[in-house]
Every structure is written in structure tokens, then in C-alpha cells.
Protein backbone atom coordinates (compact mmCIF):
# COMPACT_ATOMS: atom_id res chain seq x y z
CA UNK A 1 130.22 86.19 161.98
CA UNK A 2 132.42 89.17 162.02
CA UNK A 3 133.37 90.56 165.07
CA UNK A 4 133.65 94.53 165.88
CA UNK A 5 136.22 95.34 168.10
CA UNK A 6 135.73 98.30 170.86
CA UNK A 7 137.01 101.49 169.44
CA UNK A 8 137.75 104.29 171.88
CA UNK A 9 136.19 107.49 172.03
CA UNK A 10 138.77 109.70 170.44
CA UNK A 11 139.53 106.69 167.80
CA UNK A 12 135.56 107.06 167.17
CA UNK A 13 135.74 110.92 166.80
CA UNK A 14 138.57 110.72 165.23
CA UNK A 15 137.16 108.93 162.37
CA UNK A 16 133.99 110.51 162.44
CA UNK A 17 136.10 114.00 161.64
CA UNK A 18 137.81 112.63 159.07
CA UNK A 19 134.94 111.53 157.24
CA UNK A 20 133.23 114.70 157.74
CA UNK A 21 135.80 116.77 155.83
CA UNK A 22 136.52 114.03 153.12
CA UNK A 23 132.28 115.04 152.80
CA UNK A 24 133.34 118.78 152.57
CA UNK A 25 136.03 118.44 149.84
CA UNK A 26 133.67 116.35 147.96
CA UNK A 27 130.69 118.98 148.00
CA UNK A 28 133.26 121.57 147.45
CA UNK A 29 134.49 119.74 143.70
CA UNK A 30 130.76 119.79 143.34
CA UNK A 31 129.84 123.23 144.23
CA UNK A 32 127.16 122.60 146.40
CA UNK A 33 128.28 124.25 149.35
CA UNK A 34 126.41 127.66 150.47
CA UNK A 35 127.67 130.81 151.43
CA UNK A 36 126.53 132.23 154.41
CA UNK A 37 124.44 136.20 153.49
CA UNK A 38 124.20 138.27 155.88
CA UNK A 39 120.38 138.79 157.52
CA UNK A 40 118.54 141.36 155.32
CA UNK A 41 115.78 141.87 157.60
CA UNK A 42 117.89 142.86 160.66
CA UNK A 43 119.88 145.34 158.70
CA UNK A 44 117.22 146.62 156.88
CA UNK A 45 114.77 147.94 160.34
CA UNK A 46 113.00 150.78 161.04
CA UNK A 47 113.88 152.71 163.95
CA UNK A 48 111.12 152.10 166.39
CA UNK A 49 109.43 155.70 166.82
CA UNK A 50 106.68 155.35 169.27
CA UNK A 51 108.49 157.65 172.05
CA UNK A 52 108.77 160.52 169.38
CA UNK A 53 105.24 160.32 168.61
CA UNK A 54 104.30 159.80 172.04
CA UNK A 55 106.27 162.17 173.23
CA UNK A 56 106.98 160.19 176.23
């Protein structure tokens, strides 16, 4: 049997970054990543009214 030998915390994160962004440059050759659009819905609301036609 193989034995795994304790890795520190930063060693761990350390890795675990690095093969996070070899992910990103991979998706990127691929085009797969998404731009972020802004929300439609929040730019796109109706004043709300109901004091004007209350006429509180």
C-alpha cells in the first residue's frame, strides 16, 4: 500500500487553486464560460405609485 503523506493547509489550498485555474483556461479554449448580464427585471421596474393615487 501507498502511503499519503500529511500536506499542510496552504500546500492543500495551494494546489486546490492551481487546479482551479488550469479548469478556467481549459473552459476558456473551449468557450464555455458565461458572461455575467446584467438583471433585466431590476432595471426594467415600475415606479411604485400607490402614494400618488392614494394621495397619502
Amino acid at each position: 500500500m501507498s502511503e499519503k503523506k500529511k500536506v499542510s493547509l496552504a500546500e492543500a489550498m495551494k494546489q486546490k487553486l492551481a487546479q482551479q485555474t488550469s479548469q478556467a483556461v481549459e473552459r476558456q479554449g473551449q468557450g464555455l464560460v458565461k458572461k455575467t448580464q446584467p438583471l433585466k427585471n431590476q432595471l426594467s421596474k415600475k415606479p411604485n405609485n400607490q402614494r400618488k393615487r392614494t394621495g397619502v
